[in-house]
C-alpha atoms as a PDB file:
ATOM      1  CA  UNK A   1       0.000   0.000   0.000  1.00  0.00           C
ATOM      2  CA  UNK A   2       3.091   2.605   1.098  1.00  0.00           C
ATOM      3  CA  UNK A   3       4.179   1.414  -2.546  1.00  0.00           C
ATOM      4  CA  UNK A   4       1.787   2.473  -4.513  1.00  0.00           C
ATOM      5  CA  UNK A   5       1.142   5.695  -2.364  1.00  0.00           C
ATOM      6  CA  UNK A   6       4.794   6.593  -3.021  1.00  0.00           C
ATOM      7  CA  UNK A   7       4.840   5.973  -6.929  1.00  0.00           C
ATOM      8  CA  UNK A   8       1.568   7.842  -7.125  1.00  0.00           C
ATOM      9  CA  UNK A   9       3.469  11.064  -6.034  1.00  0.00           C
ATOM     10  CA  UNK A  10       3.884  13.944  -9.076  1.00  0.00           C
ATOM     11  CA  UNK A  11       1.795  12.221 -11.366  1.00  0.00           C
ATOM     12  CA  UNK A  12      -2.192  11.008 -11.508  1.00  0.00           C
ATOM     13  CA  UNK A  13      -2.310   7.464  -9.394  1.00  0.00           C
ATOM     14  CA  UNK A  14      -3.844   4.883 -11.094  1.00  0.00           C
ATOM     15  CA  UNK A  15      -6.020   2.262  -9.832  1.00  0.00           C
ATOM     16  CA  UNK A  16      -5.592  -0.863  -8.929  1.00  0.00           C
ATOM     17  CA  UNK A  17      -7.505  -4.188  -8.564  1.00  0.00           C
ATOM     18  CA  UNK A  18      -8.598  -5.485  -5.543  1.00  0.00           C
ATOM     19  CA  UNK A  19      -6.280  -8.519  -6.355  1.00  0.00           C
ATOM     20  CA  UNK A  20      -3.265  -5.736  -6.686  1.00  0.00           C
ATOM     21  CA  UNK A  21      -4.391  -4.340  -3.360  1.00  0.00           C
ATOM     22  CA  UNK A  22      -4.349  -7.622  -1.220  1.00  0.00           C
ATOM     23  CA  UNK A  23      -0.881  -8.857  -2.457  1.00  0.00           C
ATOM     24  CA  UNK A  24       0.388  -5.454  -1.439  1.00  0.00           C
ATOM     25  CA  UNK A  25      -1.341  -5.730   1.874  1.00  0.00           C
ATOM     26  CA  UNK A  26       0.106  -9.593   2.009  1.00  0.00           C
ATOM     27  CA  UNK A  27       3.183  -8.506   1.229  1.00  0.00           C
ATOM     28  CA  UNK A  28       3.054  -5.974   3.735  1.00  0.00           C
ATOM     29  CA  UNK A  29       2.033  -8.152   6.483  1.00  0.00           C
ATOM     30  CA  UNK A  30       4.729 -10.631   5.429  1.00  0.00           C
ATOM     31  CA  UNK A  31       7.647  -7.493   5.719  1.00  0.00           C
ATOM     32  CA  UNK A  32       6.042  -6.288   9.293  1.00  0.00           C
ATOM     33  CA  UNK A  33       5.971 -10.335  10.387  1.00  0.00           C
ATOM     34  CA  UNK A  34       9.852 -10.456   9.449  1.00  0.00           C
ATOM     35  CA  UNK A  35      10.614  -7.351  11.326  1.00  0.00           C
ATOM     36  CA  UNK A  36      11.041  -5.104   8.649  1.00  0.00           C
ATOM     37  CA  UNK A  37       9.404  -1.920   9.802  1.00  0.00           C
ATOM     38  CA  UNK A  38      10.210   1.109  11.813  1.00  0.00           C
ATOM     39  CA  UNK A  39       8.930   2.516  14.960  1.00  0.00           C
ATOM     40  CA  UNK A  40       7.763   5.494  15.387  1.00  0.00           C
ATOM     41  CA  UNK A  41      10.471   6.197  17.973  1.00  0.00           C
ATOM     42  CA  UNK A  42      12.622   5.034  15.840  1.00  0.00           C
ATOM     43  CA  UNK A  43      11.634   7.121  12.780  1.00  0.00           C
ATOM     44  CA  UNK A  44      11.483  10.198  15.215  1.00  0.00           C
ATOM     45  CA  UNK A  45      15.136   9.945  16.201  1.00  0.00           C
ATOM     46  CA  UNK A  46      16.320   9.726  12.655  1.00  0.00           C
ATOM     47  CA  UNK A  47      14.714  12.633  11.619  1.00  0.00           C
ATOM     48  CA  UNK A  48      16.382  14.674  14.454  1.00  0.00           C
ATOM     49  CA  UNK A  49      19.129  14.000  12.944  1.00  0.00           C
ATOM     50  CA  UNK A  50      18.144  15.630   9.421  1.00  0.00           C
END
């Protein structure tokens, strides 16, 4: 879902099918199950740092 928010940017979004939508939310699960996410603390102190 991020993905296709992020590509979207600058230019019209286009749609996508509801098949599109649940890989990317399976997919998504799948990265969040592995550990591959931030927290928000996390994401907070990196930006301090901008």
């Amino acid at each position: 879902m991020l993905k296709t928010f992020v590509k979207g940017r600058g230019k019209q979004a286009s749609r996508i099918s509801i098949e599109e939508y649940n890989q990317e939310l399976q997919e998504a699960e799948e990265e969040y199950e592995r550990g591959e996410y931030t927290t928000h603390e996390s994401f907070v102190k990196s930006i301090k740092k901008w």
